[in-house]
C-alpha atoms as a PDB file:
ATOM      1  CA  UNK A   1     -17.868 -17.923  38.818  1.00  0.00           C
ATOM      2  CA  UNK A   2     -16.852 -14.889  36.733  1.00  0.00           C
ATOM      3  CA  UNK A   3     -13.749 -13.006  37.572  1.00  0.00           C
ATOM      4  CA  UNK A   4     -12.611  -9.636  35.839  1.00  0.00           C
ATOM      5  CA  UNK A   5      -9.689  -7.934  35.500  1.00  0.00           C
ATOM      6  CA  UNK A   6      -8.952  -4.615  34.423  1.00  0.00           C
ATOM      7  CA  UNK A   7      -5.281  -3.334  33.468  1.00  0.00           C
ATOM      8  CA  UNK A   8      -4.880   0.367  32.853  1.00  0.00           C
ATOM      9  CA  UNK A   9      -1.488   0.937  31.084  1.00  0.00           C
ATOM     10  CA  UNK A  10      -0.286   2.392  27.571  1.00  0.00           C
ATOM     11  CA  UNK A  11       0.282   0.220  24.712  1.00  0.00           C
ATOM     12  CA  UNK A  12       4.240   0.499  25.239  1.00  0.00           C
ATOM     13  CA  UNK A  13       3.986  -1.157  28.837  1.00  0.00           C
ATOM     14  CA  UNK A  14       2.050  -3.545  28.296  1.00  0.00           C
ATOM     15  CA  UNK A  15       4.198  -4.507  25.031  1.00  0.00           C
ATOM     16  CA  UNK A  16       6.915  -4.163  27.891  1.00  0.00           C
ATOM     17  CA  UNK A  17       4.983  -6.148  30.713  1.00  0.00           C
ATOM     18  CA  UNK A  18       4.614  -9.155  27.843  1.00  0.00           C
ATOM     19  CA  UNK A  19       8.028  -9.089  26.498  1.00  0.00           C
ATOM     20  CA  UNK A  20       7.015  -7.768  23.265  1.00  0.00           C
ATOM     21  CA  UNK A  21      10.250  -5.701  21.146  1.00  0.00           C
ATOM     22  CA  UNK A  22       9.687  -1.913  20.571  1.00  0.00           C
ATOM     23  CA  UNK A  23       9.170  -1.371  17.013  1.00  0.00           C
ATOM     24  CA  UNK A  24       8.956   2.713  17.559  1.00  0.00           C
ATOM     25  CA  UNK A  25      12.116   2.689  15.287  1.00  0.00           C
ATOM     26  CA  UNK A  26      10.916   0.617  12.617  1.00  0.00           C
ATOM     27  CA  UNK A  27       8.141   2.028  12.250  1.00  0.00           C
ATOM     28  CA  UNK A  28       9.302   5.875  12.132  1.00  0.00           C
ATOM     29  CA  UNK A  29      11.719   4.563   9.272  1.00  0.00           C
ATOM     30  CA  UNK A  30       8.855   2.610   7.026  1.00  0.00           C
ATOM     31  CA  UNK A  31       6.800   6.343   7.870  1.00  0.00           C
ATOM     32  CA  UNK A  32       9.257   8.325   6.578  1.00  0.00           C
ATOM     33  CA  UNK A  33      10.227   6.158   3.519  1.00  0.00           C
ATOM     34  CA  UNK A  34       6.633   5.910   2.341  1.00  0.00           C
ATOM     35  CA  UNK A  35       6.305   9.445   3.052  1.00  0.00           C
ATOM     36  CA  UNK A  36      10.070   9.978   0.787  1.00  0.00           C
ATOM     37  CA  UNK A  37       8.208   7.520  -1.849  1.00  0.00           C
ATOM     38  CA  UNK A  38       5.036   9.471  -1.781  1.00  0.00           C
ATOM     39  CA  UNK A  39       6.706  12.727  -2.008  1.00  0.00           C
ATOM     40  CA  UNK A  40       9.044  11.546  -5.026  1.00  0.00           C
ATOM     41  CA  UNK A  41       5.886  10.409  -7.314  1.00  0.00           C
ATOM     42  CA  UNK A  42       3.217  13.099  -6.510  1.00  0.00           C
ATOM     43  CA  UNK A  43       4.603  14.522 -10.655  1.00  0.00           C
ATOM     44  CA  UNK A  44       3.014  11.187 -11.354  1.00  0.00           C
ATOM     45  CA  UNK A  45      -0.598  11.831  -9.515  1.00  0.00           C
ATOM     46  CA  UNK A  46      -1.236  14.642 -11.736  1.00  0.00           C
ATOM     47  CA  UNK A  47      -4.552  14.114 -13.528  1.00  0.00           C
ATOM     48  CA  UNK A  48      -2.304  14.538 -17.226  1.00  0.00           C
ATOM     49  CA  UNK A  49      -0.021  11.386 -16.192  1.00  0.00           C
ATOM     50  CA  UNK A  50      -2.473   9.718 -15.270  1.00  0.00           C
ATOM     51  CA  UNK A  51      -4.052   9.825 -18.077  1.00  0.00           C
ATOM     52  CA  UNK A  52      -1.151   9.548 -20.589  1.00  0.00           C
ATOM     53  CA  UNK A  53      -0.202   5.884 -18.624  1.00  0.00           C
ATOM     54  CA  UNK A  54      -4.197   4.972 -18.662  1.00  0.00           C
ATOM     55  CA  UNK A  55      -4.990   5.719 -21.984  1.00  0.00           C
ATOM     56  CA  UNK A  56      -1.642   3.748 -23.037  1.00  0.00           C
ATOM     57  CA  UNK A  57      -2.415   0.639 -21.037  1.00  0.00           C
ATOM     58  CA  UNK A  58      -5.790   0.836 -22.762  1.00  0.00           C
ATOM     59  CA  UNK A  59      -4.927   1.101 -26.283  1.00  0.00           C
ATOM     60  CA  UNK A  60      -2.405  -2.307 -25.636  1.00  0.00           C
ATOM     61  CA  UNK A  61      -5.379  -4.198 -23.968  1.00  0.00           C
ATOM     62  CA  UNK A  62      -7.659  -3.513 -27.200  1.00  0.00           C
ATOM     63  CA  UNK A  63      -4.943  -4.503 -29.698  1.00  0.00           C
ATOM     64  CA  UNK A  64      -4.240  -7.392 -28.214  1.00  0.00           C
ATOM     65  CA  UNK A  65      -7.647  -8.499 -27.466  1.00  0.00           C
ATOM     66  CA  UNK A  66      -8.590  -7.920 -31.270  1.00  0.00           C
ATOM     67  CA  UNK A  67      -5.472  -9.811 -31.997  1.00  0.00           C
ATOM     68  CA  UNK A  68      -6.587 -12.474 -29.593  1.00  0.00           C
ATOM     69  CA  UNK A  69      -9.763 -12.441 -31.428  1.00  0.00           C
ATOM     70  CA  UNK A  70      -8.261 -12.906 -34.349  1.00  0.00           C
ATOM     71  CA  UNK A  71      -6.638 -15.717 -33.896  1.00  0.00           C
ATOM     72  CA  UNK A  72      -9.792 -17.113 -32.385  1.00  0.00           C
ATOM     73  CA  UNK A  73     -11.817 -17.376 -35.456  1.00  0.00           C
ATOM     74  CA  UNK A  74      -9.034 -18.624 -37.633  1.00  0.00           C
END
């Protein structure tokens, strides 16, 4: 026997129907402080910045992997 049942409601009443909390408020405050975040480091997007904290990262890795290197073959 196969039975089916089909429930047409929004997601907020059947969140209410099952008990489930309303997180409509938590979730408009995490939106708007990643969109605060975002909006506070878009100088840091900029292709320049990017660059400047790349290329800086990069030299450090190659130093101390020569170093590393270095103290490999003694």
């Amino acid at each position: 026997m196969k039975v089916n049942v089909e429930i047409d409601c929004t997601p907020a009443e059947a969140r209410a129907f099952l008990g489930l909390p309303d997180v409509t408020p938590l979730n408009e405050a995490m939106v708007s402080e990643m969109q605060k975040r975002m909006a506070e480091n878009m100088a840091a997007m900029q292709p320049e910045e990017l660059m400047k904290s790349w290329t800086g990262f990069g030299l450090q890795a190659q130093e101390q992997f020569r170093r590393m290197m270095e103290a490999a073959t003694k």
